[in-house]
C-alpha atoms as a PDB file:
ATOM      1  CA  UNK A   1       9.749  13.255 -31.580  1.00  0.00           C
ATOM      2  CA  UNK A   2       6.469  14.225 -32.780  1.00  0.00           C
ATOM      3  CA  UNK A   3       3.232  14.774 -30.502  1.00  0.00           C
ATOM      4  CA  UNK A   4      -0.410  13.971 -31.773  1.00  0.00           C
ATOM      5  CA  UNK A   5      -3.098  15.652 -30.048  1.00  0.00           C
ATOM      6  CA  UNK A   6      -6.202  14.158 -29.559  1.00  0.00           C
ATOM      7  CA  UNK A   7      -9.695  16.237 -28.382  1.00  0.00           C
ATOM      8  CA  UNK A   8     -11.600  13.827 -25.899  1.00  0.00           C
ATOM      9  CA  UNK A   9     -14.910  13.758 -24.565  1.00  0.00           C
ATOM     10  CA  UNK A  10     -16.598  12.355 -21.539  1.00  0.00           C
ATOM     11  CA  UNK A  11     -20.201  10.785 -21.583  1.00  0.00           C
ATOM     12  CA  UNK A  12     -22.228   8.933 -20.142  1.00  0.00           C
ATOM     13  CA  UNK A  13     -21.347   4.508 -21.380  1.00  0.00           C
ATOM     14  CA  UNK A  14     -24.409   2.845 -22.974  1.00  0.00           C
ATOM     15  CA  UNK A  15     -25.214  -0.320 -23.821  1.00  0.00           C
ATOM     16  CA  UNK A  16     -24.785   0.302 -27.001  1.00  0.00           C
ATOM     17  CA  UNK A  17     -20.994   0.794 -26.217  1.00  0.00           C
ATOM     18  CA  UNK A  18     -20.246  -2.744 -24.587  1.00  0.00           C
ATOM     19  CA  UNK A  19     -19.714  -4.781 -27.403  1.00  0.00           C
ATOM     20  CA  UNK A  20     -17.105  -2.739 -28.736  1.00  0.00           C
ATOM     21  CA  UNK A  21     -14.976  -2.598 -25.915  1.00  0.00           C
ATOM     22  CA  UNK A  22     -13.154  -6.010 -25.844  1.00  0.00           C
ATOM     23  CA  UNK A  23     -13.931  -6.819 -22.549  1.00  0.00           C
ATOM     24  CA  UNK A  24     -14.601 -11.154 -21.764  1.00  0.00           C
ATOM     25  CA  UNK A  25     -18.296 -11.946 -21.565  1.00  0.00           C
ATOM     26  CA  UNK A  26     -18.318 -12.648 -17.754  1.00  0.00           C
ATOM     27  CA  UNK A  27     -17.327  -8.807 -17.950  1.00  0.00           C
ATOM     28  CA  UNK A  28     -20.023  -7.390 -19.908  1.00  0.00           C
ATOM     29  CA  UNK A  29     -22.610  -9.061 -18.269  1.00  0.00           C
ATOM     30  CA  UNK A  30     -21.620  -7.240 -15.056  1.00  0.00           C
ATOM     31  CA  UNK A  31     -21.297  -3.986 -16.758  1.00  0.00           C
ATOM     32  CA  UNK A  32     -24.598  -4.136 -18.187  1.00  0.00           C
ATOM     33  CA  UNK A  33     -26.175  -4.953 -15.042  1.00  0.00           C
ATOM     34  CA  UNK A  34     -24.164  -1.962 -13.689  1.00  0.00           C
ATOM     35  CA  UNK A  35     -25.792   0.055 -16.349  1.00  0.00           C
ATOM     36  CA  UNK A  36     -29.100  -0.736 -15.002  1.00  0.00           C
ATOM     37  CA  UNK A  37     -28.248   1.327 -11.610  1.00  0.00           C
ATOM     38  CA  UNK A  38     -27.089   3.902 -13.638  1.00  0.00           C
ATOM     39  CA  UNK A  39     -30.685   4.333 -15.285  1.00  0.00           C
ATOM     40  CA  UNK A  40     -32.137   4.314 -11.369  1.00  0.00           C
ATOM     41  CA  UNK A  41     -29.465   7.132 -10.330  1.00  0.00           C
ATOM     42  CA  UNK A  42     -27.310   4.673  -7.694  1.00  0.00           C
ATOM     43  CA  UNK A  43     -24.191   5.007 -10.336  1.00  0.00           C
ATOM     44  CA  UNK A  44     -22.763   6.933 -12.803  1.00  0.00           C
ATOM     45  CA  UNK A  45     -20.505   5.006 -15.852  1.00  0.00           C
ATOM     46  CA  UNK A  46     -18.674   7.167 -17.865  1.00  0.00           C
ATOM     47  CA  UNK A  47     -16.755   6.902 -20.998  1.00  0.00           C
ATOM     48  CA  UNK A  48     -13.614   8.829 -22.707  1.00  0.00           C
ATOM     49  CA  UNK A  49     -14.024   8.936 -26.121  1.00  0.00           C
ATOM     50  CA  UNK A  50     -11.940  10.627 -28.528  1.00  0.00           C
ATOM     51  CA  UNK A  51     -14.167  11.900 -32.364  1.00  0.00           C
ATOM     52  CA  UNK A  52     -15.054   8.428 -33.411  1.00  0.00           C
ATOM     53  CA  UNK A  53     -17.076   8.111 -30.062  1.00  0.00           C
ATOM     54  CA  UNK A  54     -15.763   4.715 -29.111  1.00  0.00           C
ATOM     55  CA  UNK A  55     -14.990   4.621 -25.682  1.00  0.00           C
ATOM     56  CA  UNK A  56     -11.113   4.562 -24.860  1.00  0.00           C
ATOM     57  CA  UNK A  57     -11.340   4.177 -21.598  1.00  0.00           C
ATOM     58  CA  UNK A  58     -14.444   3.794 -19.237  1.00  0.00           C
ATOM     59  CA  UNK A  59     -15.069   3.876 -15.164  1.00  0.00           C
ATOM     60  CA  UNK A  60     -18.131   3.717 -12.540  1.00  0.00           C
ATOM     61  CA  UNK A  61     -18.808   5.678  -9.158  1.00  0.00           C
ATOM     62  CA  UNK A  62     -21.483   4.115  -7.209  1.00  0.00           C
ATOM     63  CA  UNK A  63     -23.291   6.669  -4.609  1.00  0.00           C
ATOM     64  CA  UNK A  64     -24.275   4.057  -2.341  1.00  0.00           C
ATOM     65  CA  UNK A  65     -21.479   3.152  -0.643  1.00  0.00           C
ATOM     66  CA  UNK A  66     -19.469   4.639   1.341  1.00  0.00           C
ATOM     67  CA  UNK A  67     -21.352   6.711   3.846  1.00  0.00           C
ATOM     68  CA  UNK A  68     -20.599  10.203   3.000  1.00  0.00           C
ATOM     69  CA  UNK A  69     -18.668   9.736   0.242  1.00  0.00           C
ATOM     70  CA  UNK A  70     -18.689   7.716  -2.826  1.00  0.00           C
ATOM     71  CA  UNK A  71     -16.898   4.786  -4.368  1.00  0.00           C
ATOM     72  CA  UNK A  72     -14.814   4.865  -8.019  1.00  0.00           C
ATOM     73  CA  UNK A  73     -14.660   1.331  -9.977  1.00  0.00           C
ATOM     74  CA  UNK A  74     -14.143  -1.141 -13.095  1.00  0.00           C
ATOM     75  CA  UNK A  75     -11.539   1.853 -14.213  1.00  0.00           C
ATOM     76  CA  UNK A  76     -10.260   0.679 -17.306  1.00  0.00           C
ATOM     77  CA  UNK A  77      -7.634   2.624 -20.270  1.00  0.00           C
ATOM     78  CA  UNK A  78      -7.219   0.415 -23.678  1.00  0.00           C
ATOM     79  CA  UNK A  79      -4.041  -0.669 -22.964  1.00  0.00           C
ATOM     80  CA  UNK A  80      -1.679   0.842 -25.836  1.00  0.00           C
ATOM     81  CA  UNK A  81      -3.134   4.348 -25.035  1.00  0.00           C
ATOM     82  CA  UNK A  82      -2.186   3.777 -21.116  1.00  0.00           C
ATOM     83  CA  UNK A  83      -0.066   6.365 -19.833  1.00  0.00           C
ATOM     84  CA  UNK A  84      -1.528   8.836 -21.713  1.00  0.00           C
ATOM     85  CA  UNK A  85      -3.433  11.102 -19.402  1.00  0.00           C
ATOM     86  CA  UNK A  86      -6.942   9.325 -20.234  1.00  0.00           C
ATOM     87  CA  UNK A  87      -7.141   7.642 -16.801  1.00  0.00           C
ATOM     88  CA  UNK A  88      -6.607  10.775 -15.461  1.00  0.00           C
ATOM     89  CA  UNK A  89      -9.528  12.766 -17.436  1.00  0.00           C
ATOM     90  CA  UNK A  90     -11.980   9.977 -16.772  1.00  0.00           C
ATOM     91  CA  UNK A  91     -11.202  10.077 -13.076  1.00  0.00           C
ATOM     92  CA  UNK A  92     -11.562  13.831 -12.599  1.00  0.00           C
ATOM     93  CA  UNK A  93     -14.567  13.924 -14.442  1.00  0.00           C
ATOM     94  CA  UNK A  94     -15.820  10.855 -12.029  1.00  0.00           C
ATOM     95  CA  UNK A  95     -15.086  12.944  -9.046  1.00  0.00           C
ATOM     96  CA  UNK A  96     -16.872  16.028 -10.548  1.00  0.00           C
ATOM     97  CA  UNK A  97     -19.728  13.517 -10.632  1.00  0.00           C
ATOM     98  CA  UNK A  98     -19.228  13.073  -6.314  1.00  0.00           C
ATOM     99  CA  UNK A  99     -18.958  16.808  -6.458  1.00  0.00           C
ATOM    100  CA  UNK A 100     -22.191  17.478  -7.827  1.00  0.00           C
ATOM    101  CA  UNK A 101     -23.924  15.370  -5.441  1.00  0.00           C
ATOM    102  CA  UNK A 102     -22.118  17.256  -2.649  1.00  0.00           C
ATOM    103  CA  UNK A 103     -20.262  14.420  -1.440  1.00  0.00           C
ATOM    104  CA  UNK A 104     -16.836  15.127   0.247  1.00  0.00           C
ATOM    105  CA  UNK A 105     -14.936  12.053  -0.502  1.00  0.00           C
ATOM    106  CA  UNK A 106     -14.012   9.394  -2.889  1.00  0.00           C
ATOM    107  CA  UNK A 107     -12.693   6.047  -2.856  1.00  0.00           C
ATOM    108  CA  UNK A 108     -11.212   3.182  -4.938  1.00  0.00           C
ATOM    109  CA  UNK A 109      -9.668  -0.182  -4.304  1.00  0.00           C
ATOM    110  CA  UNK A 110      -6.701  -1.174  -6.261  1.00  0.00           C
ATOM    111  CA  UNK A 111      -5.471  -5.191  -6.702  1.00  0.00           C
ATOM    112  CA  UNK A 112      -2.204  -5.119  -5.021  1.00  0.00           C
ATOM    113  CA  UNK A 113      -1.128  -6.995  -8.258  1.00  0.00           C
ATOM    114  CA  UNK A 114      -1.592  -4.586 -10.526  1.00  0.00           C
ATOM    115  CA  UNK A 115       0.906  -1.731  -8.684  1.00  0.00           C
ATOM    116  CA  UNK A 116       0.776   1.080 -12.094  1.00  0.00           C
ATOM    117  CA  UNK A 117      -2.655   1.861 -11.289  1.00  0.00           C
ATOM    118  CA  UNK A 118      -2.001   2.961  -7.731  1.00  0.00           C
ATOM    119  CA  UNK A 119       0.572   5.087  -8.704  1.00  0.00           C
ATOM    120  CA  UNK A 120      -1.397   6.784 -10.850  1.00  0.00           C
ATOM    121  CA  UNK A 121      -4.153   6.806  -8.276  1.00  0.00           C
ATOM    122  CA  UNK A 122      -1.532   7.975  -5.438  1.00  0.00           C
ATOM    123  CA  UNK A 123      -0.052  11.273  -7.818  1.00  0.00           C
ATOM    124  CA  UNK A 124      -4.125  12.346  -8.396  1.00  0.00           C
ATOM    125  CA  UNK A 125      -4.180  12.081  -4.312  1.00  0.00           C
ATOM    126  CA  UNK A 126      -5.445   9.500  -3.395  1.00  0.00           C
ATOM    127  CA  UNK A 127      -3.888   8.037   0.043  1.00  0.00           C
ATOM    128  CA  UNK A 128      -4.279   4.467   1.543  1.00  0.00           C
ATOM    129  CA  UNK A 129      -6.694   4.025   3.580  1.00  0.00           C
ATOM    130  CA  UNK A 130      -6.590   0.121   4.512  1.00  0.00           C
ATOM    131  CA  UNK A 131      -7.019  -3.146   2.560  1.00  0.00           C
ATOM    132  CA  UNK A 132     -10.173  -6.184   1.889  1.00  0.00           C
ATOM    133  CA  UNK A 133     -10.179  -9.168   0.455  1.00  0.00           C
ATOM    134  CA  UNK A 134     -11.269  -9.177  -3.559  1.00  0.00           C
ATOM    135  CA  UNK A 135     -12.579 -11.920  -5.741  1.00  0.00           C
ATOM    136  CA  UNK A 136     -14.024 -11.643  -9.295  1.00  0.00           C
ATOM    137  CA  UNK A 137     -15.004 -13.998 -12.144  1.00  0.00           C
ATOM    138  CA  UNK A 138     -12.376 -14.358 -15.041  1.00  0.00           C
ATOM    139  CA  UNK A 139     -12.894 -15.961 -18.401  1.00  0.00           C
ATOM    140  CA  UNK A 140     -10.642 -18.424 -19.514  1.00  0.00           C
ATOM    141  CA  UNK A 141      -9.627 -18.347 -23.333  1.00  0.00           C
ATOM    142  CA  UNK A 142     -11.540 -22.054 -23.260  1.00  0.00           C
ATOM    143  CA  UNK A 143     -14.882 -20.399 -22.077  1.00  0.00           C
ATOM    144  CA  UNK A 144     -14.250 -21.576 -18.475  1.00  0.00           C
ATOM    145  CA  UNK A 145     -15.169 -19.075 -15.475  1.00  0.00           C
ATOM    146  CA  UNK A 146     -12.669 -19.055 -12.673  1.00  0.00           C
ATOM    147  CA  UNK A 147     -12.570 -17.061  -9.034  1.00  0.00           C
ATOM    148  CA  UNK A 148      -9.822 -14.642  -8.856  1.00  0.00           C
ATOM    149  CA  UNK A 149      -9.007 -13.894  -5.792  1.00  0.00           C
ATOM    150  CA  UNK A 150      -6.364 -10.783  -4.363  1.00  0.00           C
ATOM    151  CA  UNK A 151      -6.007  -8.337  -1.710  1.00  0.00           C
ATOM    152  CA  UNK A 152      -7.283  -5.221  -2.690  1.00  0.00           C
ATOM    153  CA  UNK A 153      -5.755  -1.688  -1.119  1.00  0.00           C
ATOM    154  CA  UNK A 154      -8.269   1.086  -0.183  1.00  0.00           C
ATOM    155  CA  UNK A 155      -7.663   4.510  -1.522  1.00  0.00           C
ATOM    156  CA  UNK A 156      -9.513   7.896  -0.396  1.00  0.00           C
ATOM    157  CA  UNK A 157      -9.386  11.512  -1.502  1.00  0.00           C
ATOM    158  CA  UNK A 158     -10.661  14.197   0.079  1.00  0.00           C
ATOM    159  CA  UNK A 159     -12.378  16.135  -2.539  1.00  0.00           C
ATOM    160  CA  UNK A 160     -12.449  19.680  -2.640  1.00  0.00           C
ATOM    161  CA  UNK A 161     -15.874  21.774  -3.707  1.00  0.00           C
END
């Protein structure tokens, strides 16, 4: 068995970014309204990229919410390179982000349909912390918009300085 290595970087997601990352248009209309917080402060949205510069994987922490603490989101690895320690770099470099604002504590919701996430989520220490009801919009391969709805499961990590 042979091992590739691959030197990746984390930046800051632009615009410019969105249209090559596959996602549906419902999707990248919420992103790029997401990117307008980011220019006001309220969020940071980060992207792994490995020398071409195109993001392979890409997450959000908005400041706002909760009190003390701060909120991780739309974490997403292309799938074929899942499992491959990107999630992993883009969330510790999303909770260096809650460190440097000196907030103590991080959080994330997971679909409780989607269980490889959480696990992931649950090694990097994150613990549950209760549950809400989630809905999104989903594109349908016709064009049509639909309401998913799930329960999601709270995670939280108490971060160290």
């Amino acid at each position: 068995m042979h091992e590739v290595v691959i030197p990746l970087t984390v930046r800051d997601l632009t615009v410019e970014d969105l249209p090559t990352l596959g996602e549906s248009p419902s999707k990248l209309v919420s992103m790029a309204k997401e990117l307008k917080r980011a220019e006001v402060g309220e969020i940071d949205y980060l992207a792994v990229c490995p020398p071409s510069g195109r993001p392979v994987g890409y997450g959000a922490v908005d400041y706002l919410k909760p009190a003390g603490g701060a909120t991780l989101y739309q974490l997403s690895v292309l799938e074929p390179l899942q499992s491959c320690g990107i999630g992993t770099i883009l969330i510790q470099a999303l909770e260096d982000r809650i460190r440097a604002r000196g907030l103590p504590l991080a959080e994330l919701g997971v679909d409780d349909a989607s269980p490889r996430p959480r696990r992931l989520y649950e090694r990097l220490g994150y613990v549950v912390s209760g549950s809400e009801l989630g809905s999104w919009d989903v594109d349908g391969p016709d064009g049509s918009v639909t309401r998913y709805e799930t329960t999601i499961t709270l995670l939280r990590k108490e971060l160290q300085p």
